[in-house]
Protein backbone atom coordinates (compact mmCIF):
# COMPACT_ATOMS: atom_id res chain seq x y z
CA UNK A 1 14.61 -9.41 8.12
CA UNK A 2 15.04 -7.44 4.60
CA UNK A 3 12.41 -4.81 4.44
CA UNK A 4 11.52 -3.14 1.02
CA UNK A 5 9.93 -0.06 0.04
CA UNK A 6 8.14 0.40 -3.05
CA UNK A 7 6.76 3.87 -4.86
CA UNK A 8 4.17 3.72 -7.42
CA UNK A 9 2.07 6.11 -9.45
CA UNK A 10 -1.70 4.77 -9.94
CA UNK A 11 -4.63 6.01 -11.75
CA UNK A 12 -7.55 7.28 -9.38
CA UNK A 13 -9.57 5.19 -10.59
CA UNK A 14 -11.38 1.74 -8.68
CA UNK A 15 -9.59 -1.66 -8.74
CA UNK A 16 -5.91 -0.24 -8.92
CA UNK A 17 -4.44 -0.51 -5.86
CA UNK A 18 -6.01 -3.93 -5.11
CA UNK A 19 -3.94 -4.66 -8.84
CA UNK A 20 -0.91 -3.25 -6.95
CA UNK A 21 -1.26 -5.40 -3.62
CA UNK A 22 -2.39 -8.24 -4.97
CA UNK A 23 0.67 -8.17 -7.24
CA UNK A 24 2.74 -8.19 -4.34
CA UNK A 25 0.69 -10.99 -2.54
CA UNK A 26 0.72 -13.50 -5.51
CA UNK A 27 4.83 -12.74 -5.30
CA UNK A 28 4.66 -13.97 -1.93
CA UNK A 29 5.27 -10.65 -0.26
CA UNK A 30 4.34 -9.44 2.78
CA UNK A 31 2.80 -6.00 2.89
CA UNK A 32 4.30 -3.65 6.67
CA UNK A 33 2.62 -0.38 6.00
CA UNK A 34 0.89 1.61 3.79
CA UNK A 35 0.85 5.43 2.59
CA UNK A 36 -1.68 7.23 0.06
CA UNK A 37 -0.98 10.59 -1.22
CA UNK A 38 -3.96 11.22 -3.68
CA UNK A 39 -4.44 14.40 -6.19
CA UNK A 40 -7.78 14.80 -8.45
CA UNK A 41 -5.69 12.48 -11.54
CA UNK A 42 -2.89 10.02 -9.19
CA UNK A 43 -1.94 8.81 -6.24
CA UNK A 44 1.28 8.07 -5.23
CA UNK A 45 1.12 4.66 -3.12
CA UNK A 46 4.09 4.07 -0.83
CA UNK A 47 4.64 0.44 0.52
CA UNK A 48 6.59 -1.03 2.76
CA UNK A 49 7.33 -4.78 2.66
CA UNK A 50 9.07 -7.84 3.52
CA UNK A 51 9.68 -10.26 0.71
CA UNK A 52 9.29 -13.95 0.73
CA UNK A 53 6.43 -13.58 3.32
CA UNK A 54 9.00 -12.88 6.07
């Protein structure tokens, strides 16, 4: 099994990390684990995933 990880820098603001998973879902991936490192501007969102829906 391949197993991804993906950093991203998001706005703290509502709605963008469901933008950022759902991204991943409508590519057919499958979403392991999860990390959120938040300041009072950005969060850094760490994923780990498997792609294809493995």
């Amino acid at each position: 099994m391949q197993v991804n990880q993906l950093s991203v820098f998001i706005e703290n603001k509502s709605g963008y990390l469901v933008d950022v998973t759902r991204a991943l879902a409508r590519a057919d991936n499958n979403i392991r684990a999860l990390s959120i490192v938040e300041t009072i501007d950005y969060s850094l969102l760490r994923l780990v995933y498997t792609p294809g829906g493995g």
